[in-house]
Structures are given as structure tokens and as C-alpha cells.
PDB file of N, CA and C in Angstrom:
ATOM      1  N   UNK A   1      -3.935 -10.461 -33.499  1.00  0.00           N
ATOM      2  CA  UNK A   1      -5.199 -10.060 -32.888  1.00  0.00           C
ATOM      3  C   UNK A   1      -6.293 -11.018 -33.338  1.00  0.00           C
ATOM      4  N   UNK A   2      -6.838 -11.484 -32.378  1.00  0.00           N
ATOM      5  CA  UNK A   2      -8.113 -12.469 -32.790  1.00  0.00           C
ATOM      6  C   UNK A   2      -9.430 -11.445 -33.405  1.00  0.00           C
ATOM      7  N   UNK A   3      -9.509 -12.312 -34.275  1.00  0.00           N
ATOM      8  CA  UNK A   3     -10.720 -11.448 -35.500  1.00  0.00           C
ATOM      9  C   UNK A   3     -12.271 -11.688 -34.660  1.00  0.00           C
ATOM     10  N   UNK A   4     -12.873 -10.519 -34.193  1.00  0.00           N
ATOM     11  CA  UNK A   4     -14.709 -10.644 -33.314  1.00  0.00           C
ATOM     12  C   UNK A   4     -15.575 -11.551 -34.502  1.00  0.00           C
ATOM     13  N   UNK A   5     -15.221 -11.353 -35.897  1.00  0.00           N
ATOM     14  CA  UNK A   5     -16.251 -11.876 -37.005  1.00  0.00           C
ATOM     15  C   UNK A   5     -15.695 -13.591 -36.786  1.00  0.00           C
ATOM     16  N   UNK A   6     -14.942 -14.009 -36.610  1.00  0.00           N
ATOM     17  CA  UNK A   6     -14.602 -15.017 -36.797  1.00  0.00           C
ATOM     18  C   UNK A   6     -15.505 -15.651 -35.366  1.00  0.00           C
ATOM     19  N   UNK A   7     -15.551 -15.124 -34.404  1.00  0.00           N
ATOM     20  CA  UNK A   7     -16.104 -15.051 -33.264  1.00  0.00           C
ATOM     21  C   UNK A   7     -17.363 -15.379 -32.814  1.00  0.00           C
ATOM     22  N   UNK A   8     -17.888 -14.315 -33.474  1.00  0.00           N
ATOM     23  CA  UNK A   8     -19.219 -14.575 -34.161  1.00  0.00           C
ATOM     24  C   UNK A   8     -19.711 -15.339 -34.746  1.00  0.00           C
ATOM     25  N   UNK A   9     -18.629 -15.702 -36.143  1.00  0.00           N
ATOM     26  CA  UNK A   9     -19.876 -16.678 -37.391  1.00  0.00           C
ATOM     27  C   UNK A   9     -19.182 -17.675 -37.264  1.00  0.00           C
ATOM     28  N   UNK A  10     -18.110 -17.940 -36.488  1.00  0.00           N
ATOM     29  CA  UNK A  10     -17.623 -19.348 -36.602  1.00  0.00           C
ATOM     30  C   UNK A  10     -16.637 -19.717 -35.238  1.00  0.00           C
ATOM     31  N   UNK A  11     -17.574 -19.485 -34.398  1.00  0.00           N
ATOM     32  CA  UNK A  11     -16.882 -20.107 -33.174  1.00  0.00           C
ATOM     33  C   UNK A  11     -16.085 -21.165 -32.907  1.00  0.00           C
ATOM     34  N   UNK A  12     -15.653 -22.267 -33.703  1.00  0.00           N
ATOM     35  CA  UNK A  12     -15.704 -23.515 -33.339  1.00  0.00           C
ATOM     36  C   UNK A  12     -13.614 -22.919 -33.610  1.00  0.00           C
ATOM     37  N   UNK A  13     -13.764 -22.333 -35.181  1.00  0.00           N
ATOM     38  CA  UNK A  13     -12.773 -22.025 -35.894  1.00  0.00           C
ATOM     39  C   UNK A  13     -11.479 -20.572 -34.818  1.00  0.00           C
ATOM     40  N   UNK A  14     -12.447 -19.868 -34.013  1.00  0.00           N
ATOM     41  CA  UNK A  14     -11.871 -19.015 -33.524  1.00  0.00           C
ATOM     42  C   UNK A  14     -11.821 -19.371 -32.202  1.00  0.00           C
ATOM     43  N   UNK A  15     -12.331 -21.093 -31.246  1.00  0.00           N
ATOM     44  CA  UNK A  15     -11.872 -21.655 -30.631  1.00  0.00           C
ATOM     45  C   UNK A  15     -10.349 -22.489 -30.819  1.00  0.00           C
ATOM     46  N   UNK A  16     -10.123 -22.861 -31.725  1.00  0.00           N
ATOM     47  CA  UNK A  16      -9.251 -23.477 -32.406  1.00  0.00           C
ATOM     48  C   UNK A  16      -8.007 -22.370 -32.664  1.00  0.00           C
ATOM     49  N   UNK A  17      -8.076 -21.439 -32.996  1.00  0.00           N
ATOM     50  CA  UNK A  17      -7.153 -20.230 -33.148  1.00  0.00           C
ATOM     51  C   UNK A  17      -6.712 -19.855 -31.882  1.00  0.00           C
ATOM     52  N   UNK A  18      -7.622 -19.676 -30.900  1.00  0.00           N
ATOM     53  CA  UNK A  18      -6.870 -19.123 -29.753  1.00  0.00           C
ATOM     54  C   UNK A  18      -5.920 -20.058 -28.896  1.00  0.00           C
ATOM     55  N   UNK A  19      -6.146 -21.294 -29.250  1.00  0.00           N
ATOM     56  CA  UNK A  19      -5.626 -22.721 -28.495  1.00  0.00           C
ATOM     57  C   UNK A  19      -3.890 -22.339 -30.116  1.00  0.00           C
ATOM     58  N   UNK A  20      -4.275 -22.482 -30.903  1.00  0.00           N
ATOM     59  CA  UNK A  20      -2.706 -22.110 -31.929  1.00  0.00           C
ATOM     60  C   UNK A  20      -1.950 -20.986 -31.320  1.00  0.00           C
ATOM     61  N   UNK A  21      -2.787 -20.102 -31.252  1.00  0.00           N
ATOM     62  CA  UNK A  21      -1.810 -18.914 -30.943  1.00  0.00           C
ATOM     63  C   UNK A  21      -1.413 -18.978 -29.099  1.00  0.00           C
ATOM     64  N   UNK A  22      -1.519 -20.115 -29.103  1.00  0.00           N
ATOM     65  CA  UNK A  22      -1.582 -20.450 -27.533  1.00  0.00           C
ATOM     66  C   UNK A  22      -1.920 -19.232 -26.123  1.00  0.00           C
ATOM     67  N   UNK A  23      -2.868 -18.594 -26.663  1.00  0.00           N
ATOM     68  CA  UNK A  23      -3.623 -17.905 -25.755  1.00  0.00           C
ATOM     69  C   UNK A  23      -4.002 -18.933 -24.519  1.00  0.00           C
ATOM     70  N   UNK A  24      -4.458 -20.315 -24.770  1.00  0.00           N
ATOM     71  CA  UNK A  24      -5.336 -21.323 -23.898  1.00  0.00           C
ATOM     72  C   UNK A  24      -5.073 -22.506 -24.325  1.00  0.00           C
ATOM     73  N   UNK A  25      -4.588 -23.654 -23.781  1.00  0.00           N
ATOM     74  CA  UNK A  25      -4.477 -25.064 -23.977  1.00  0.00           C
ATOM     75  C   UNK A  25      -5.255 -25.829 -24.499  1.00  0.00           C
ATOM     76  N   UNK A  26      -4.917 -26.999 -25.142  1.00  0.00           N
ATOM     77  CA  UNK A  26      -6.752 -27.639 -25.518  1.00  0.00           C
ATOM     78  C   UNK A  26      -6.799 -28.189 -24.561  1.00  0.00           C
ATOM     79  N   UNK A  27      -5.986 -28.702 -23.346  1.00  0.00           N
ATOM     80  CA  UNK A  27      -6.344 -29.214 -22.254  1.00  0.00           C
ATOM     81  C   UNK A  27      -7.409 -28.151 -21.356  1.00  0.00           C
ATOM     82  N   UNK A  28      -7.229 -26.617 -21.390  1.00  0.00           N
ATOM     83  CA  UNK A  28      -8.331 -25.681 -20.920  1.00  0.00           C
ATOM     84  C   UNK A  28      -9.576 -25.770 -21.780  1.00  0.00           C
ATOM     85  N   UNK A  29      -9.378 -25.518 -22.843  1.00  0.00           N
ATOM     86  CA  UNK A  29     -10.779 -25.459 -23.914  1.00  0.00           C
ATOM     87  C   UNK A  29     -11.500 -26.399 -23.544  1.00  0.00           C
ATOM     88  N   UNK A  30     -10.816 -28.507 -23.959  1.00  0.00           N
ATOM     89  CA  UNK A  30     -11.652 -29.187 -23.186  1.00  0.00           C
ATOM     90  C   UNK A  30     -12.514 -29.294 -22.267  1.00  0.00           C
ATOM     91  N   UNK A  31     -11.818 -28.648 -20.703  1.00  0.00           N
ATOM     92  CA  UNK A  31     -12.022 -28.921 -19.698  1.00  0.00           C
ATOM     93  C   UNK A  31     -13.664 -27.728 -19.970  1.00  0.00           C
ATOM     94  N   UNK A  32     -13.191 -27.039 -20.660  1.00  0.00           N
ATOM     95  CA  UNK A  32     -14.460 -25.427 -20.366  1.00  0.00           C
ATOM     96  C   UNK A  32     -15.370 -26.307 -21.412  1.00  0.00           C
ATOM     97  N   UNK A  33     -15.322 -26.938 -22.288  1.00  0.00           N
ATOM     98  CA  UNK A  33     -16.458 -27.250 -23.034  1.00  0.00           C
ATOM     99  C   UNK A  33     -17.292 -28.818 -22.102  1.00  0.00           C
ATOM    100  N   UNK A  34     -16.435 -29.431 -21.774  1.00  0.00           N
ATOM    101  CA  UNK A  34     -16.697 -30.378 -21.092  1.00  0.00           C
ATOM    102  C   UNK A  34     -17.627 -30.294 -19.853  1.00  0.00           C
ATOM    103  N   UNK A  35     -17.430 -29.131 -18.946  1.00  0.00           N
ATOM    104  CA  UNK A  35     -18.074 -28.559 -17.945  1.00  0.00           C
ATOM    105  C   UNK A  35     -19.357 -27.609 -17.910  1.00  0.00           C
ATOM    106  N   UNK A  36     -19.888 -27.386 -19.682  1.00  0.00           N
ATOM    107  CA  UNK A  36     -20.319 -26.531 -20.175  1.00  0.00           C
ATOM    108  C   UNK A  36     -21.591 -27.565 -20.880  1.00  0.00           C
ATOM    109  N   UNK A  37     -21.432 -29.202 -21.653  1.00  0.00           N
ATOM    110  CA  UNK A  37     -21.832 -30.273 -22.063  1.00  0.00           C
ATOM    111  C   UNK A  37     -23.160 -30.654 -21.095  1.00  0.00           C
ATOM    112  N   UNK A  38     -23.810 -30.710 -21.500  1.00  0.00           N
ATOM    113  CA  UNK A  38     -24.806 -31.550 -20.722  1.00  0.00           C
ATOM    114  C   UNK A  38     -24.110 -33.147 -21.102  1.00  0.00           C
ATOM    115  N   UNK A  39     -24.497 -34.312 -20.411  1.00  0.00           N
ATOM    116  CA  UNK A  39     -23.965 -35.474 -20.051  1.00  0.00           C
ATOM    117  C   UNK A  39     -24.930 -35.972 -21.268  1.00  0.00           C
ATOM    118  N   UNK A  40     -25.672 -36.066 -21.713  1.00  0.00           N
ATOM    119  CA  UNK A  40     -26.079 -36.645 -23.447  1.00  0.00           C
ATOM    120  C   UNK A  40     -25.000 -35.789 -24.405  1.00  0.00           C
ATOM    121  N   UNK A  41     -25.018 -34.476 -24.303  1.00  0.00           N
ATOM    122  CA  UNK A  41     -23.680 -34.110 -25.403  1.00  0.00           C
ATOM    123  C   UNK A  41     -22.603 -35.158 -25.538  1.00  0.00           C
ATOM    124  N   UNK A  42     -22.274 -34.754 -24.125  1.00  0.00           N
ATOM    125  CA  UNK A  42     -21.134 -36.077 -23.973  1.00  0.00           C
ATOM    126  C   UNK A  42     -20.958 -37.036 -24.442  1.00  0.00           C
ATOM    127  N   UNK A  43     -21.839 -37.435 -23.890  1.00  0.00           N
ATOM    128  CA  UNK A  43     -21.935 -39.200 -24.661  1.00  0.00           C
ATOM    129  C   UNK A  43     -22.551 -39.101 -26.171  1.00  0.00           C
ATOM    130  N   UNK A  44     -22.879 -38.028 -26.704  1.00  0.00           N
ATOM    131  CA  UNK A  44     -23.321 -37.847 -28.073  1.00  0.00           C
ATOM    132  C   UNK A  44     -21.858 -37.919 -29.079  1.00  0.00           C
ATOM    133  N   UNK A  45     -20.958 -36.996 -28.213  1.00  0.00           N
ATOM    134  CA  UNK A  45     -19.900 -36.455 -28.989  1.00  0.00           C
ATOM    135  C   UNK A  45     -19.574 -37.659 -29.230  1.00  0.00           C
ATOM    136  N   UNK A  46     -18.976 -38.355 -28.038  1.00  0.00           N
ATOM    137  CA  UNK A  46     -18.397 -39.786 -27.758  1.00  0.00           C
ATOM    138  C   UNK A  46     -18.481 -40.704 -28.778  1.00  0.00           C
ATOM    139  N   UNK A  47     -19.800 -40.609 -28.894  1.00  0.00           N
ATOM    140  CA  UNK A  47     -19.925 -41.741 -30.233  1.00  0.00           C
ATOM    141  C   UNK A  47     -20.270 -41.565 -31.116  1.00  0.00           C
ATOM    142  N   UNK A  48     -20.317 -40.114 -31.708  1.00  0.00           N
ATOM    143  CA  UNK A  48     -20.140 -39.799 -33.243  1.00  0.00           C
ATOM    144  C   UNK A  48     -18.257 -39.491 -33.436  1.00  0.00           C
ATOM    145  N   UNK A  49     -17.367 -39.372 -32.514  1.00  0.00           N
ATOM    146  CA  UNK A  49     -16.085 -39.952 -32.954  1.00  0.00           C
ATOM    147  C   UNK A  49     -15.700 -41.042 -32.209  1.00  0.00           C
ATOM    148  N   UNK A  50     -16.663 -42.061 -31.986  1.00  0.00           N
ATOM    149  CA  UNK A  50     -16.001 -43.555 -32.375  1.00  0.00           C
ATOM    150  C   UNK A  50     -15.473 -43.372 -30.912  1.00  0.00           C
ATOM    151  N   UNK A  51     -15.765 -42.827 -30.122  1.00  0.00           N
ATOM    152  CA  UNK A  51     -14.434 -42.764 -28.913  1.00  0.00           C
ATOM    153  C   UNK A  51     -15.728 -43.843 -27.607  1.00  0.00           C
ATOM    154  N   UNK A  52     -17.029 -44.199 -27.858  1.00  0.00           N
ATOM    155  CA  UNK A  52     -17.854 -44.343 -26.728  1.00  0.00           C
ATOM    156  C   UNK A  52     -17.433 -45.574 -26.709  1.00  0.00           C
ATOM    157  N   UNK A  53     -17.939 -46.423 -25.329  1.00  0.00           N
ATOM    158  CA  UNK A  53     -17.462 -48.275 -25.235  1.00  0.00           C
ATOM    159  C   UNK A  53     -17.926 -48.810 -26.202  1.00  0.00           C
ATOM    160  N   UNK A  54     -18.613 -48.573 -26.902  1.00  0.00           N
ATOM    161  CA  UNK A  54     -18.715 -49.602 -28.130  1.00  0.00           C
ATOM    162  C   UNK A  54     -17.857 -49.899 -29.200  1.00  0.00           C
ATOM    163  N   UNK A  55     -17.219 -48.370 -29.393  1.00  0.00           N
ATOM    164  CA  UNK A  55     -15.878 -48.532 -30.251  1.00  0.00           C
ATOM    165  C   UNK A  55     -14.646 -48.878 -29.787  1.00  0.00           C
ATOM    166  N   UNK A  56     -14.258 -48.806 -28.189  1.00  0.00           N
ATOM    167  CA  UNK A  56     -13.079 -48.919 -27.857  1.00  0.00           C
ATOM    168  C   UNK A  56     -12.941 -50.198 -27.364  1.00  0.00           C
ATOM    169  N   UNK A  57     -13.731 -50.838 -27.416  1.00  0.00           N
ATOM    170  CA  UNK A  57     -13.351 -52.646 -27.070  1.00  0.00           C
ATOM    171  C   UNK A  57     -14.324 -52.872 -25.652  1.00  0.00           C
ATOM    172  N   UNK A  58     -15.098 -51.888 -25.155  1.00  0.00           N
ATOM    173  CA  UNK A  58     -15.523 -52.584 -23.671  1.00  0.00           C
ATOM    174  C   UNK A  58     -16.319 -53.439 -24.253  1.00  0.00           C
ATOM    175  N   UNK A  59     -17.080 -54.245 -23.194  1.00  0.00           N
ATOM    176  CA  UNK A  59     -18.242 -55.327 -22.928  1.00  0.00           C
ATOM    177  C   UNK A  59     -18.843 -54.597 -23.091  1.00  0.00           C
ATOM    178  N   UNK A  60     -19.774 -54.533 -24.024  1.00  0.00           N
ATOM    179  CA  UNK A  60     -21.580 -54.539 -23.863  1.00  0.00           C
ATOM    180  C   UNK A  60     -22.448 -54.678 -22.991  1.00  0.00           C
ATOM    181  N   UNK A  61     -21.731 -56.136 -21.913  1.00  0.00           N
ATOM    182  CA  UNK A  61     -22.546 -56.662 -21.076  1.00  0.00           C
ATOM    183  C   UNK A  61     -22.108 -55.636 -19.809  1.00  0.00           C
ATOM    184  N   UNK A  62     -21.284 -55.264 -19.953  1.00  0.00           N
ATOM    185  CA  UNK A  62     -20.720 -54.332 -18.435  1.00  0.00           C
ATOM    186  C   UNK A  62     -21.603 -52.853 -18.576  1.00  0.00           C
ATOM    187  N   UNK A  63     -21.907 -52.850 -19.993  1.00  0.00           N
ATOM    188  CA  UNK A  63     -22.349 -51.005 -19.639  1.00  0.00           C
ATOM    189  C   UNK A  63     -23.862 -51.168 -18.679  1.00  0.00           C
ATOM    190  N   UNK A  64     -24.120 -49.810 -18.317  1.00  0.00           N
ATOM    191  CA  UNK A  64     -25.463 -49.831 -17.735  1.00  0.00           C
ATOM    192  C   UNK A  64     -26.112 -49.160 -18.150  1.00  0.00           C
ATOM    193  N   UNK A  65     -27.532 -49.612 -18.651  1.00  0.00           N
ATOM    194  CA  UNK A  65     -28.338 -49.342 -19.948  1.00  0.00           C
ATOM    195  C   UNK A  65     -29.291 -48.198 -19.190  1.00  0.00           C
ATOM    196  N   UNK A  66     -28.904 -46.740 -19.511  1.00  0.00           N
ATOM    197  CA  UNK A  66     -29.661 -45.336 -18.829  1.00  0.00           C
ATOM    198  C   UNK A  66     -30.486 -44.983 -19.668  1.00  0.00           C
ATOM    199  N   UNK A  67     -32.005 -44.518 -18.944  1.00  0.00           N
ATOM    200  CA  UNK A  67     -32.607 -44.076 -20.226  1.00  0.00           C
ATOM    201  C   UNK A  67     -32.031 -42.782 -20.934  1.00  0.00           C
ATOM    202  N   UNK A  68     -32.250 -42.711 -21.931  1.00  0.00           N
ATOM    203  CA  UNK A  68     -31.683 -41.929 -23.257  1.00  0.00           C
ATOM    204  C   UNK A  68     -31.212 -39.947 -22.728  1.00  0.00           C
ATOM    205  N   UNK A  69     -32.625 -39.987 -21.818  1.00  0.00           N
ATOM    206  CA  UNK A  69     -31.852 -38.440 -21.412  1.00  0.00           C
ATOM    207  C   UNK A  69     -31.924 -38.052 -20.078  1.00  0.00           C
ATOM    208  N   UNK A  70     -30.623 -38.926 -19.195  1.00  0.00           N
ATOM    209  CA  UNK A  70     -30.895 -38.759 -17.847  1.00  0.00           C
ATOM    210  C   UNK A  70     -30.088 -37.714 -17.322  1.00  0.00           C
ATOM    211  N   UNK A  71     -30.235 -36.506 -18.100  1.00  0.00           N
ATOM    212  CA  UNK A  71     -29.914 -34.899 -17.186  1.00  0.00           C
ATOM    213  C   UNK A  71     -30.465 -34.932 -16.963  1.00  0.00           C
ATOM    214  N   UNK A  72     -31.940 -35.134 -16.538  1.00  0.00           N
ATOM    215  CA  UNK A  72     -32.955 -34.633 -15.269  1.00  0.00           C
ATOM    216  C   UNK A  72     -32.930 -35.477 -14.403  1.00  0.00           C
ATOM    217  N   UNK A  73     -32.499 -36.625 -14.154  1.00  0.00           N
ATOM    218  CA  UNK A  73     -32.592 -37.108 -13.577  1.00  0.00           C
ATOM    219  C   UNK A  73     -31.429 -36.262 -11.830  1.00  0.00           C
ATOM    220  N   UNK A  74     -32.242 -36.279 -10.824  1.00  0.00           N
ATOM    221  CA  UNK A  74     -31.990 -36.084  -9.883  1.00  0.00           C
ATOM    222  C   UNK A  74     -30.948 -36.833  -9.406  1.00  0.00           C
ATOM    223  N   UNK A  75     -29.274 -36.209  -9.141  1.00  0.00           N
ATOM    224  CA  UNK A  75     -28.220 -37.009  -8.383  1.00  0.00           C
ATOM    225  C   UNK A  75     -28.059 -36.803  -6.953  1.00  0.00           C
ATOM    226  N   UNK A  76     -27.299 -37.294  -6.359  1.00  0.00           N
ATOM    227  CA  UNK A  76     -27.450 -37.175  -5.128  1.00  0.00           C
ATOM    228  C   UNK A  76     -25.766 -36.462  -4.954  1.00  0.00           C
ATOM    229  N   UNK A  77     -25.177 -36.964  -5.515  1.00  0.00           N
ATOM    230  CA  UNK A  77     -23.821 -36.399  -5.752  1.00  0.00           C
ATOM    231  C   UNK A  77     -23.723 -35.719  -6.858  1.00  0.00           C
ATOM    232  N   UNK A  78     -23.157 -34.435  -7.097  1.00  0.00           N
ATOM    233  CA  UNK A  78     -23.567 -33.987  -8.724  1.00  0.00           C
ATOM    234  C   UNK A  78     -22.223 -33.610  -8.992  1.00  0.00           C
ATOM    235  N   UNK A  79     -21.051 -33.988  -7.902  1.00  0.00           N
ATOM    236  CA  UNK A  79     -19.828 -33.863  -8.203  1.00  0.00           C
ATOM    237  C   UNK A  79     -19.497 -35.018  -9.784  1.00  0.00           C
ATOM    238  N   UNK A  80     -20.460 -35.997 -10.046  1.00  0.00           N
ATOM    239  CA  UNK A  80     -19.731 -36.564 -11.352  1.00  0.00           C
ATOM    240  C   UNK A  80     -19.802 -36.415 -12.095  1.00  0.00           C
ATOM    241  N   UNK A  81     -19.951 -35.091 -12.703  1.00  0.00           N
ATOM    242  CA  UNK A  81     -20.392 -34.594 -14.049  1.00  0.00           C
ATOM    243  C   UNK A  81     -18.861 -34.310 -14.838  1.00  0.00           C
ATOM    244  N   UNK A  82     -17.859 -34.022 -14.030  1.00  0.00           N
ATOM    245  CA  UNK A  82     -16.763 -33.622 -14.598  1.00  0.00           C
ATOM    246  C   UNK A  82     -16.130 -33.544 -13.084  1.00  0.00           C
ATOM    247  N   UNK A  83     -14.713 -34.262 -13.432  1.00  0.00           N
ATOM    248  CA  UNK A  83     -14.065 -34.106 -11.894  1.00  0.00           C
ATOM    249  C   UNK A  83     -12.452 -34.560 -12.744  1.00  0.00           C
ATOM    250  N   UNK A  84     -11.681 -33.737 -11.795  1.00  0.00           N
ATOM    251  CA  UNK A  84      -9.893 -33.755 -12.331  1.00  0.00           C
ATOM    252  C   UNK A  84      -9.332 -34.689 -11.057  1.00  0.00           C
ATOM    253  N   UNK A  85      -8.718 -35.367 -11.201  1.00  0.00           N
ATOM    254  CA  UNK A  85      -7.437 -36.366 -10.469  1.00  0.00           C
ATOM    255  C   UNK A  85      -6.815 -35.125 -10.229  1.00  0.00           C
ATOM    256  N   UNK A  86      -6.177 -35.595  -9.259  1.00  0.00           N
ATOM    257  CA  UNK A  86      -4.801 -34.490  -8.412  1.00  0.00           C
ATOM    258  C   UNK A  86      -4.291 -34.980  -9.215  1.00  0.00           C
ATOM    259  N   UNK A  87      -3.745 -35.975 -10.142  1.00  0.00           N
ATOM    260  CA  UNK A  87      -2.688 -35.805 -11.206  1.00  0.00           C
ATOM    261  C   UNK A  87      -2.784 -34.877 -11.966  1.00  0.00           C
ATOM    262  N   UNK A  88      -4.044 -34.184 -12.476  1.00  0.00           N
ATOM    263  CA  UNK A  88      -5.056 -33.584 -13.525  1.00  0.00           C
ATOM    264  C   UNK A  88      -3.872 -32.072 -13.045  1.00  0.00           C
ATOM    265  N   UNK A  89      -3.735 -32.036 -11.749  1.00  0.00           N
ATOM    266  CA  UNK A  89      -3.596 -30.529 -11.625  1.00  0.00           C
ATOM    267  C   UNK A  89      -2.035 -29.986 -11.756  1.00  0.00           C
ATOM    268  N   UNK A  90      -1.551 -28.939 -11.619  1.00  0.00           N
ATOM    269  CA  UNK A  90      -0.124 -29.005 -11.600  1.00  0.00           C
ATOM    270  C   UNK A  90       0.043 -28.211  -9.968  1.00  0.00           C
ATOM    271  N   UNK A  91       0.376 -28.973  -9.126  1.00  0.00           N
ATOM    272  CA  UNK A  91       0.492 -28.527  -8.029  1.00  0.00           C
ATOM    273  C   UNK A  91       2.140 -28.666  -7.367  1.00  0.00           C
ATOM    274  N   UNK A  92       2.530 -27.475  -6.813  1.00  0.00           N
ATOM    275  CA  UNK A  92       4.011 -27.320  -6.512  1.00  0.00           C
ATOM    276  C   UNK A  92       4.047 -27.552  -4.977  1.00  0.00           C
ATOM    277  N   UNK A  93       4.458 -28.612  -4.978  1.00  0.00           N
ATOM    278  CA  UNK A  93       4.332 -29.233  -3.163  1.00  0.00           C
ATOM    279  C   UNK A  93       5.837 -28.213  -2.701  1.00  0.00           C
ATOM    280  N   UNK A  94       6.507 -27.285  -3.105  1.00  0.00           N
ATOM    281  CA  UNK A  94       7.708 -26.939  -2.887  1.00  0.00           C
ATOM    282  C   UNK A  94       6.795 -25.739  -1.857  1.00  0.00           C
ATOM    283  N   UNK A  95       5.742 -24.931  -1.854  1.00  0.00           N
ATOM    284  CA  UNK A  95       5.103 -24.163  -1.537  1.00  0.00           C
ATOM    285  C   UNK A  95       4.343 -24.169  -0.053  1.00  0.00           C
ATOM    286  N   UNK A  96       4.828 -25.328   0.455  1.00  0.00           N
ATOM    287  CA  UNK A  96       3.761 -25.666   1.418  1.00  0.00           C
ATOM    288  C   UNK A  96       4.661 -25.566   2.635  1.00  0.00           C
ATOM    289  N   UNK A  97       6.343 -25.186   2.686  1.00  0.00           N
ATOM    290  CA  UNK A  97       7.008 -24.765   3.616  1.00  0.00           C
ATOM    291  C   UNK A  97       6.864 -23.775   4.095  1.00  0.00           C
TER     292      UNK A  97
END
């Protein structure tokens, strides 16, 4: 049984428990925290573990330099905040007969 106190005072820890006791995937947790992120989180998380283009080998010269907090900024498409590849999904083409 998942503990409510743990819930409470330490979410991060009783996120992590329910993904062990495989209640939920970390591929689900991700996807729900990811969709949940404002797009500076993102890129916050990114590069406090080393994971943003600066650590993984891109060009410097290729990134495109956004000002610092462009969630307000107005999209025209707002589908790119988070989007799955049809690989992403598990879909049973056996179903479609």
C-alpha cells in the first residue's frame, strides 16, 4: 500500500515508489511530468543534469539564442511543447481488420 505521508512530504520519493512497485512506468511518469513542465523547467532540468546541447557535443553555433523565458511568448502551433512519434506509441495494427 502506498503510504499518503510519503505523498505529502515527499513527493518526488513516493513518485519513485509507485514507478518500483510498477503501478506506472517511468516512461508514464516522464511523459506526465514533461507535459506538466513549463519549457524553461525543461531546459532548466536539462542542464542541471548535463543532458542540454552544451553537454552533449552540439554546436553552439547551431543553437538559437531565445530570450531566457519564452513561455509567454505566443505560438502559433502549440502542438511543440511535447509530442510522441508513432514509434512512441504501442499500437496493434492486428486490430484494424
Amino acid at each position: 500500500m502506498h503510504n499518503t505521508i510519503d505523498f505529502r512530504r515527499r513527493p518526488c520519493d513516493y513518485a519513485m515508489q509507485i514507478i518500483e512497485d510498477g503501478y506506472v512506468s517511468g516512461k508514464e511518469m516522464l511523459e506526465a511530468c514533461l507535459e506538466r513542465m513549463t519549457k524553461t523547467e525543461i531546459r532548466s532540468m536539462l542542464d542541471k543534469n548535463e543532458w542540454s546541447p552544451r553537454f552533449i557535443g552540439d554546436d553552439p553555433e547551431d543553437l538559437v539564442d531565445l530570450p531566457d523565458d519564452d513561455d509567454d511568448l505566443e505560438d502559433e502551433d502549440d502542438d511543440d511543447d511535447f509530442d510522441l512519434d508513432d514509434d512512441d506509441l504501442d499500437l496493434d495494427d492486428d486490430d484494424e481488420e
